[in-house]
PDB file of N, CA and C in Angstrom:
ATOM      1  N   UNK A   1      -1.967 -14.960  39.830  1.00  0.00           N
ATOM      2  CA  UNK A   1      -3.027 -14.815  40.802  1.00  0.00           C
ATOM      3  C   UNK A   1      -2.445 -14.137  42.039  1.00  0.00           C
ATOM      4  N   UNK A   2      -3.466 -12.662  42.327  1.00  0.00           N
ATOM      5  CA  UNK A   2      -2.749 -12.019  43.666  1.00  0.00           C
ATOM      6  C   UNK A   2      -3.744 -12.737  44.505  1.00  0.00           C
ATOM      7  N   UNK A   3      -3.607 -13.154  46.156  1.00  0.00           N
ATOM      8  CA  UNK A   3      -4.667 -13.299  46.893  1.00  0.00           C
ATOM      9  C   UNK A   3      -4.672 -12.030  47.542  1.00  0.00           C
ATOM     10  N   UNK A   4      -5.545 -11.574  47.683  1.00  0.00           N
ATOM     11  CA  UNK A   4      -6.045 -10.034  48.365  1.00  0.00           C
ATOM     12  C   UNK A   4      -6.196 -10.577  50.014  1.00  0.00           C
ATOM     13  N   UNK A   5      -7.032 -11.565  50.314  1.00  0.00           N
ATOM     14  CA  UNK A   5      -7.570 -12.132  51.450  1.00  0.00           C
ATOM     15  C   UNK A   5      -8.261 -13.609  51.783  1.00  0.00           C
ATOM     16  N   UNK A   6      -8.526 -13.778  52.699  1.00  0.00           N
ATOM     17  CA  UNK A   6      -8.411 -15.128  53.039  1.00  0.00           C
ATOM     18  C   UNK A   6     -10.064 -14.719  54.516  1.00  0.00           C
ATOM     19  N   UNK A   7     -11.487 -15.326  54.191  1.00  0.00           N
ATOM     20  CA  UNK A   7     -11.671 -14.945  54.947  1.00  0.00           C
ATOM     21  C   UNK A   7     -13.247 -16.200  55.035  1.00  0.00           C
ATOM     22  N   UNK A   8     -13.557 -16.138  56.629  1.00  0.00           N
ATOM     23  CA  UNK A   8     -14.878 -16.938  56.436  1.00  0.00           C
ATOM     24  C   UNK A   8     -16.000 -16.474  55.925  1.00  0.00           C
ATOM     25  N   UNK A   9     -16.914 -17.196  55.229  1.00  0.00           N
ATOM     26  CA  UNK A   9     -18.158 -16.781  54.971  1.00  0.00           C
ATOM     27  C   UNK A   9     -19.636 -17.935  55.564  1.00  0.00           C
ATOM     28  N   UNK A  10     -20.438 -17.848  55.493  1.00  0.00           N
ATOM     29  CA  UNK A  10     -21.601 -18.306  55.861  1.00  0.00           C
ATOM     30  C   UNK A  10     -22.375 -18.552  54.618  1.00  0.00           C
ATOM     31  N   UNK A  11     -23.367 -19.813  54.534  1.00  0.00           N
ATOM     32  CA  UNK A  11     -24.501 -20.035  53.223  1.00  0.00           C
ATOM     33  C   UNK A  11     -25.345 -18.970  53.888  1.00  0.00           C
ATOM     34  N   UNK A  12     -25.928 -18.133  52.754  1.00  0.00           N
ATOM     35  CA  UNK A  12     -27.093 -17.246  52.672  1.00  0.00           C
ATOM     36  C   UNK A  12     -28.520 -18.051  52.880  1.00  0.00           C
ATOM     37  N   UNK A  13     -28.635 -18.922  52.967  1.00  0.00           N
ATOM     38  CA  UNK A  13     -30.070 -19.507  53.145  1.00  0.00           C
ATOM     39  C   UNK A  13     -29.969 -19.548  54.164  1.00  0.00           C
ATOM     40  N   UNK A  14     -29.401 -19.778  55.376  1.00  0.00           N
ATOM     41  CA  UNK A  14     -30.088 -19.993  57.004  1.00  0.00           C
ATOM     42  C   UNK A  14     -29.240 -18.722  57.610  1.00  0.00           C
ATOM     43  N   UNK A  15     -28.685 -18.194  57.200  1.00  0.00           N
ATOM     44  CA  UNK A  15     -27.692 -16.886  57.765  1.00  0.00           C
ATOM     45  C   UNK A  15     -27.133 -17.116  59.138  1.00  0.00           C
ATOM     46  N   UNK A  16     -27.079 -16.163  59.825  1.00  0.00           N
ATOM     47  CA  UNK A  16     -25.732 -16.044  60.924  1.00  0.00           C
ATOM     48  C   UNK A  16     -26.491 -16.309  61.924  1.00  0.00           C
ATOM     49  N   UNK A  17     -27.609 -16.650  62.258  1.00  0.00           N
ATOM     50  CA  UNK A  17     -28.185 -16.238  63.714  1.00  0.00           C
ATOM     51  C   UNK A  17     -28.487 -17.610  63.507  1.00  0.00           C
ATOM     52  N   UNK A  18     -28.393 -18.917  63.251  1.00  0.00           N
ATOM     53  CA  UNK A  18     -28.435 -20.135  63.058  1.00  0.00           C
ATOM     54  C   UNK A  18     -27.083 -20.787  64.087  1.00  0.00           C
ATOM     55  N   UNK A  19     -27.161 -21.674  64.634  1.00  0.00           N
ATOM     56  CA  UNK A  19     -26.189 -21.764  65.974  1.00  0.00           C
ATOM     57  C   UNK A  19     -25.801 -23.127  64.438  1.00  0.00           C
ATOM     58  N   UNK A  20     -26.634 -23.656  63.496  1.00  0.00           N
ATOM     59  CA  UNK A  20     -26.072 -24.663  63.349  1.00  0.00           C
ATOM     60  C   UNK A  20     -25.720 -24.532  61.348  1.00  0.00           C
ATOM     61  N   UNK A  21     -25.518 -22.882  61.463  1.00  0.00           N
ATOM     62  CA  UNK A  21     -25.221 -22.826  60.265  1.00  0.00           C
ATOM     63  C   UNK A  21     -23.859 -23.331  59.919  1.00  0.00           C
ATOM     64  N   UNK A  22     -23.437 -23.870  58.914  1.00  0.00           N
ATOM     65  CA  UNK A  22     -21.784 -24.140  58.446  1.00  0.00           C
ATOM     66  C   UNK A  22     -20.934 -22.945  57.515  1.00  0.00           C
ATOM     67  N   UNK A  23     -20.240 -22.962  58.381  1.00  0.00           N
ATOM     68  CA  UNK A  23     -19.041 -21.999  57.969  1.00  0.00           C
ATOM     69  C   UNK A  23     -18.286 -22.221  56.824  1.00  0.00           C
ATOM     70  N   UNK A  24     -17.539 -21.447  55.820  1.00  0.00           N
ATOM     71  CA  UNK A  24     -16.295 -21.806  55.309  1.00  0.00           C
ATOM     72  C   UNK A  24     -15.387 -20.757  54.331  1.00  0.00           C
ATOM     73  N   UNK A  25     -14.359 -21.299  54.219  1.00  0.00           N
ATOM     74  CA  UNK A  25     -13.532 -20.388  53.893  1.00  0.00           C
ATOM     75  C   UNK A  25     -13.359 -19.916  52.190  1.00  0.00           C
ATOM     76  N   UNK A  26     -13.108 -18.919  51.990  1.00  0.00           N
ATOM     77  CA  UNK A  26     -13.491 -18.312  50.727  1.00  0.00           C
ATOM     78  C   UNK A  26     -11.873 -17.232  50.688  1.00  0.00           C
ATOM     79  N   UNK A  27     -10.971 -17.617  49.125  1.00  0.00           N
ATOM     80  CA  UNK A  27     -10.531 -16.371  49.294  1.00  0.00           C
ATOM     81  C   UNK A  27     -11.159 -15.316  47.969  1.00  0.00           C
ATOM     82  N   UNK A  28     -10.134 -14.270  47.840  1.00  0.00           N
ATOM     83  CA  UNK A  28     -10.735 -13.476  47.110  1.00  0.00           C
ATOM     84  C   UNK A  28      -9.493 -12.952  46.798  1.00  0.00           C
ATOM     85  N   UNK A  29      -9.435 -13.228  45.250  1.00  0.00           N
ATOM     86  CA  UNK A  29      -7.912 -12.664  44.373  1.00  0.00           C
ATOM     87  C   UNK A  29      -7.963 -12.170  43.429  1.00  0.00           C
ATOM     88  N   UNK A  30      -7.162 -11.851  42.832  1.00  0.00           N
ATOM     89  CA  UNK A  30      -6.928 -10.682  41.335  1.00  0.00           C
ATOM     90  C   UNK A  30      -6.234 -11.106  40.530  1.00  0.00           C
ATOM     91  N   UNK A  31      -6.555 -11.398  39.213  1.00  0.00           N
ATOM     92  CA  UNK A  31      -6.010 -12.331  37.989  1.00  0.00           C
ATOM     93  C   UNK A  31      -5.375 -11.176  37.455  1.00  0.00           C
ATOM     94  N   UNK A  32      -4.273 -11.454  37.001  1.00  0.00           N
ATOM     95  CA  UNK A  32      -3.314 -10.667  36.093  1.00  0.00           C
ATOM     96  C   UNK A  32      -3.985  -9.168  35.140  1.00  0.00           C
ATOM     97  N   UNK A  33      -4.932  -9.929  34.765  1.00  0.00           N
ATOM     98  CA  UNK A  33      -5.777  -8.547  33.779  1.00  0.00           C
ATOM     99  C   UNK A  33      -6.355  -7.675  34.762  1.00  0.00           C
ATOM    100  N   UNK A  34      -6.522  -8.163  36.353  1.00  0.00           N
ATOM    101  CA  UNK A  34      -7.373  -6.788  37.294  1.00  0.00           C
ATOM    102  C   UNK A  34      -8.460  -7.334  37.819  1.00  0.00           C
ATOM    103  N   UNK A  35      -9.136  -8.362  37.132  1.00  0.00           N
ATOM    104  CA  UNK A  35     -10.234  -8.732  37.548  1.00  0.00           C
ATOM    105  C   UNK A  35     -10.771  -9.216  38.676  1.00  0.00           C
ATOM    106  N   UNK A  36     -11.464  -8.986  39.838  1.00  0.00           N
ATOM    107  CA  UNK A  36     -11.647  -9.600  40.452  1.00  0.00           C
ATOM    108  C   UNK A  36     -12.382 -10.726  41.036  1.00  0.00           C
ATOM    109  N   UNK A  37     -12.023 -12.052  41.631  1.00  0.00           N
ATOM    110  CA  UNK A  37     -12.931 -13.254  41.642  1.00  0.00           C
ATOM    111  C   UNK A  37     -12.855 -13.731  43.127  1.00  0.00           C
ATOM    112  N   UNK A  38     -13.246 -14.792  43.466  1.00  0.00           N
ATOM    113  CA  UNK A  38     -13.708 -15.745  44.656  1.00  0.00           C
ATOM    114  C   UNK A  38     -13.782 -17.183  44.344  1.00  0.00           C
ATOM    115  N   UNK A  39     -13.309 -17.706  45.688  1.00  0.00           N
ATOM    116  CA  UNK A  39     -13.676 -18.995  45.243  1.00  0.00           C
ATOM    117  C   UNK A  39     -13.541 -19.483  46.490  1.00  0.00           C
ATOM    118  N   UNK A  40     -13.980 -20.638  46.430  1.00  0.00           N
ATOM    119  CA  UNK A  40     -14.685 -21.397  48.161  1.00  0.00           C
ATOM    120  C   UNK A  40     -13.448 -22.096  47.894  1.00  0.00           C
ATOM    121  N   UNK A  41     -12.400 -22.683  49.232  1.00  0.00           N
ATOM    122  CA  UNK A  41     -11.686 -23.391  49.062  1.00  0.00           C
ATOM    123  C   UNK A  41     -11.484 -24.161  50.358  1.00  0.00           C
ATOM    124  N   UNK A  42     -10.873 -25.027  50.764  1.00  0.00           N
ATOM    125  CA  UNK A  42     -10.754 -26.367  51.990  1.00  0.00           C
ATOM    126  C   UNK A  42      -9.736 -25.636  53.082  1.00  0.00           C
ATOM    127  N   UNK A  43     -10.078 -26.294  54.529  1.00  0.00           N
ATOM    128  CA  UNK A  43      -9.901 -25.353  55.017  1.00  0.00           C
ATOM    129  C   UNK A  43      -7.783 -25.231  55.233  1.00  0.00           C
ATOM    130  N   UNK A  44      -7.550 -26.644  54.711  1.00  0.00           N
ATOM    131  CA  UNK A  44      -5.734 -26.614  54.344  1.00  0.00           C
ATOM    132  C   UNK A  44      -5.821 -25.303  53.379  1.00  0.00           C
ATOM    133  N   UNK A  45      -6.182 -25.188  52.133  1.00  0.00           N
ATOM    134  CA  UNK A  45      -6.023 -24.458  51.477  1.00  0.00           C
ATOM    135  C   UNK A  45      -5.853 -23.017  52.021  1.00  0.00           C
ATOM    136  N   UNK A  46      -6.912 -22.640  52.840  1.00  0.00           N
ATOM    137  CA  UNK A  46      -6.927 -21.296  53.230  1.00  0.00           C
ATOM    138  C   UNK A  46      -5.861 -21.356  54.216  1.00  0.00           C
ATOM    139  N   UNK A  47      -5.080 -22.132  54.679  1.00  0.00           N
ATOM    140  CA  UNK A  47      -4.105 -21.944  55.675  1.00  0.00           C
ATOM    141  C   UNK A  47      -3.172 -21.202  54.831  1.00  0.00           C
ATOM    142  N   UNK A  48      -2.626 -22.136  53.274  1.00  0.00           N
ATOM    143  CA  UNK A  48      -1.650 -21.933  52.123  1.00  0.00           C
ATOM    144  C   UNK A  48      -1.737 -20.631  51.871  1.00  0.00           C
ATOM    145  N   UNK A  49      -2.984 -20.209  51.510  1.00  0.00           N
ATOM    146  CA  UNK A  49      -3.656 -19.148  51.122  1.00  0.00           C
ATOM    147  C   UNK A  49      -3.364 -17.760  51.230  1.00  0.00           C
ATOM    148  N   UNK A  50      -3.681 -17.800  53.005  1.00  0.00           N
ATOM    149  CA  UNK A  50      -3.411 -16.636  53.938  1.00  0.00           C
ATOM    150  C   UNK A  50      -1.855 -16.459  54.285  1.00  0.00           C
ATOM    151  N   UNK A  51      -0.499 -17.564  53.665  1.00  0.00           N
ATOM    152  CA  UNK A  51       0.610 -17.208  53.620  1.00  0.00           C
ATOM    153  C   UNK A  51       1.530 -16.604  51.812  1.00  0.00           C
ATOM    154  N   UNK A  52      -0.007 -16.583  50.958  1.00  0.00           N
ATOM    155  CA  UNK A  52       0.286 -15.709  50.063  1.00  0.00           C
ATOM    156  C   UNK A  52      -0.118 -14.278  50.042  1.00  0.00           C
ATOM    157  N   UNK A  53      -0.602 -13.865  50.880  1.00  0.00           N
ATOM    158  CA  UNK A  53      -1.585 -12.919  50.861  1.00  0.00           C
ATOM    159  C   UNK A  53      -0.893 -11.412  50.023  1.00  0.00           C
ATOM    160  N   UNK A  54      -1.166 -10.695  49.282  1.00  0.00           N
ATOM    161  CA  UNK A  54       0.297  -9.450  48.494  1.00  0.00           C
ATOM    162  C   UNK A  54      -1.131  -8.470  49.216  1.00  0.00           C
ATOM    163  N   UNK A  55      -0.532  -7.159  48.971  1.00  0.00           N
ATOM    164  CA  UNK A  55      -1.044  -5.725  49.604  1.00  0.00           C
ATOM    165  C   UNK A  55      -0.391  -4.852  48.397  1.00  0.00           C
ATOM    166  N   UNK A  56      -1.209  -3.607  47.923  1.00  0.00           N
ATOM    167  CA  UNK A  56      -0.967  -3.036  47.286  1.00  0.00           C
ATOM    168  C   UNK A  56      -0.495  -1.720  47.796  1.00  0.00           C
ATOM    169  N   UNK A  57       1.060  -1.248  47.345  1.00  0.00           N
ATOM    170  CA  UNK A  57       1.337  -0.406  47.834  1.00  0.00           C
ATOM    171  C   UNK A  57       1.574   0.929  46.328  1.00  0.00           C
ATOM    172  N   UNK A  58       1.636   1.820  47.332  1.00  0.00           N
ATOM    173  CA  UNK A  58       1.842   3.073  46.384  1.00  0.00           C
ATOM    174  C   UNK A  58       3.432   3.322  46.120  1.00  0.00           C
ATOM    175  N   UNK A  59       4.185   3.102  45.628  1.00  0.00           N
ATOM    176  CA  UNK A  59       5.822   3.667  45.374  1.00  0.00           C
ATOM    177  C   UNK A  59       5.750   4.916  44.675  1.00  0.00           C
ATOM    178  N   UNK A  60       7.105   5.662  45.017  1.00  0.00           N
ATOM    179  CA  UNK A  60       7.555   6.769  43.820  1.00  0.00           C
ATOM    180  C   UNK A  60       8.904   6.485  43.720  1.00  0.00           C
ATOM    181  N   UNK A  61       9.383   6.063  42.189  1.00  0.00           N
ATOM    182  CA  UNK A  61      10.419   6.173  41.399  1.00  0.00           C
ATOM    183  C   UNK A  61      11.256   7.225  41.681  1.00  0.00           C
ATOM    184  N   UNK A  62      12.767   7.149  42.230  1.00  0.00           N
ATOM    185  CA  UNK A  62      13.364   7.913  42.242  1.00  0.00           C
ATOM    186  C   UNK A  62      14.195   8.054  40.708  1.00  0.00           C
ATOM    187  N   UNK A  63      14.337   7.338  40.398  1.00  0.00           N
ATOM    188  CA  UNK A  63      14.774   7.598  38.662  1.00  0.00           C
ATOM    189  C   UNK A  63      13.874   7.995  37.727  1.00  0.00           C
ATOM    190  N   UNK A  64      12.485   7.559  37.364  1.00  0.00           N
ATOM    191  CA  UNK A  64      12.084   8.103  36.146  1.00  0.00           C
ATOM    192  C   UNK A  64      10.370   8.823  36.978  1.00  0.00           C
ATOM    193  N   UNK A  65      10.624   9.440  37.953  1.00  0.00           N
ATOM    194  CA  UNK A  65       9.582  10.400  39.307  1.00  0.00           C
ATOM    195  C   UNK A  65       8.761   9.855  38.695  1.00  0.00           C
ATOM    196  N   UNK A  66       7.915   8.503  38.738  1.00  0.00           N
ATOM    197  CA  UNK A  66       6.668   8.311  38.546  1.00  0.00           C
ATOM    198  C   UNK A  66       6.004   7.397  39.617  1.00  0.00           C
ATOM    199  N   UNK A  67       4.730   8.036  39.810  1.00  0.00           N
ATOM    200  CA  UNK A  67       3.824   7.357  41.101  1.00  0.00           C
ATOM    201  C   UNK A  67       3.414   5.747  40.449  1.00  0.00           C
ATOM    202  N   UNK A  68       3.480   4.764  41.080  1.00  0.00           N
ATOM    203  CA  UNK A  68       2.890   3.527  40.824  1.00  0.00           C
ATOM    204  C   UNK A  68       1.984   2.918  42.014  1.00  0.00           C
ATOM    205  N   UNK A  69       1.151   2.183  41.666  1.00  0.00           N
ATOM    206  CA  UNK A  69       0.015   1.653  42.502  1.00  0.00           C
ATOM    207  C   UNK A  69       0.888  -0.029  42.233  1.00  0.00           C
ATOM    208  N   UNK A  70       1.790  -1.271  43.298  1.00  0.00           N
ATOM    209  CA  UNK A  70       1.773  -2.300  42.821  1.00  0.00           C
ATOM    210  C   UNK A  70       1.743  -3.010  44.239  1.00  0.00           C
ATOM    211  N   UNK A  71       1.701  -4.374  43.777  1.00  0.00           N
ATOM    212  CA  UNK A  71       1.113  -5.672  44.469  1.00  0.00           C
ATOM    213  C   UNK A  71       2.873  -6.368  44.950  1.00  0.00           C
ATOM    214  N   UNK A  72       2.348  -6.259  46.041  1.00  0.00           N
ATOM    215  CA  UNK A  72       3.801  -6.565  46.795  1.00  0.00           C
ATOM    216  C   UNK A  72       3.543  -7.854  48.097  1.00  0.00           C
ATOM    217  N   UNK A  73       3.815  -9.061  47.501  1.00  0.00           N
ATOM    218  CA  UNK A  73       3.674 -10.190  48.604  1.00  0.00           C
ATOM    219  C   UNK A  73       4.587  -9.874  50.230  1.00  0.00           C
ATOM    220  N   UNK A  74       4.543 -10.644  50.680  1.00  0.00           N
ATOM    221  CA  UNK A  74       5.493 -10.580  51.918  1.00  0.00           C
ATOM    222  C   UNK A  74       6.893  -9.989  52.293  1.00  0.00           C
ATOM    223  N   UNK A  75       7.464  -9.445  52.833  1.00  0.00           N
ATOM    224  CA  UNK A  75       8.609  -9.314  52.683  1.00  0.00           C
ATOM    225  C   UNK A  75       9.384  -9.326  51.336  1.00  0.00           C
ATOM    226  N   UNK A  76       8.879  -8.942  50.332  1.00  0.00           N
ATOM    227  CA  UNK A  76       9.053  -8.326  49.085  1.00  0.00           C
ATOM    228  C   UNK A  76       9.465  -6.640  48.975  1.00  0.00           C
ATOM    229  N   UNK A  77      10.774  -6.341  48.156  1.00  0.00           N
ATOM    230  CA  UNK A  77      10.658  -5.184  48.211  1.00  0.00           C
ATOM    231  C   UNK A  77       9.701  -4.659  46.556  1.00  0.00           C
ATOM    232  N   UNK A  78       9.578  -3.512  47.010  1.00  0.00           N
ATOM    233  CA  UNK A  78       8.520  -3.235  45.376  1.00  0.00           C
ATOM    234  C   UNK A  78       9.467  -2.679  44.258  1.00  0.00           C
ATOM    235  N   UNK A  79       9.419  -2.904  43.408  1.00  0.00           N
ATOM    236  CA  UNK A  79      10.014  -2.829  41.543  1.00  0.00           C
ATOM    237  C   UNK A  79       8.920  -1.754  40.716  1.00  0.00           C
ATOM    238  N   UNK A  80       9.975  -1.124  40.726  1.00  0.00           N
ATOM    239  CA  UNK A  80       8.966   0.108  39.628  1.00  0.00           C
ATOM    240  C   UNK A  80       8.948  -0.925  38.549  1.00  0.00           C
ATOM    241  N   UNK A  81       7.507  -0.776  37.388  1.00  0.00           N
ATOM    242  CA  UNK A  81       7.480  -1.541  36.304  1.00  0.00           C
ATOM    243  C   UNK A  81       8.003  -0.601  35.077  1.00  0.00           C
ATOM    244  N   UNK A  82       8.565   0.352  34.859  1.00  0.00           N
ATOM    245  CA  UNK A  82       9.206   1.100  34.226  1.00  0.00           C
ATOM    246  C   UNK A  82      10.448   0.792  33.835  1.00  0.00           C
ATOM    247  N   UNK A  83      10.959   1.377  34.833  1.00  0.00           N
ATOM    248  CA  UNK A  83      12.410   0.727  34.661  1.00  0.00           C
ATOM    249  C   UNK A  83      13.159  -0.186  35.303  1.00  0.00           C
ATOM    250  N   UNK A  84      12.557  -1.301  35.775  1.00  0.00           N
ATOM    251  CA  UNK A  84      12.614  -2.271  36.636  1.00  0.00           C
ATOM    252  C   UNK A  84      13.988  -2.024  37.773  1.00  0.00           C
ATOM    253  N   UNK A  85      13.544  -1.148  38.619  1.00  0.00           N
ATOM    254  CA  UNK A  85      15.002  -0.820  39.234  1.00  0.00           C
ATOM    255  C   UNK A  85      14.141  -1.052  40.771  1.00  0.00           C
TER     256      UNK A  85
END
């Protein structure tokens, strides 16, 4: 599981202009196959959450010159999936 983000949302039945609508936190991540999902979670959780957060960066392979699109957490350096170098 990548977390992409960590962010508040609002119930759609009384919307935003409600002084006494309830808030809560939702992240939004990417399961191994690509897919993307959501899920409402407590508000400890989203603290946990928002200190996994990965960003997808673009690399180029200086050994086998190929462009990659990958998911790189925090202070992680990125790994071509090729030739794992």
């Amino acid at each position: 599981m990548y977390v992409k983000s960590v962010s508040w949302v609002t119930n759609n039945r009384k919307g935003r202009s409600n002084k006494h609508t309830k808030r809560f936190p939702v992240v939004f991540y990417l399961l191994q196959d690509g897919s993307f999902h959501s899920k409402r979670v407590s508000r400890l959780e989203a603290i946990y959450y928002k200190t996994k957060i990965c960003k997808q960066v673009k690399i180029y392979c200086t050994e086998c010159q190929e462009k990659f699109n990958v998911l790189v957490k925090k202070n992680e350096q990125p790994i071509c999936p090729k030739c794992l170098s």
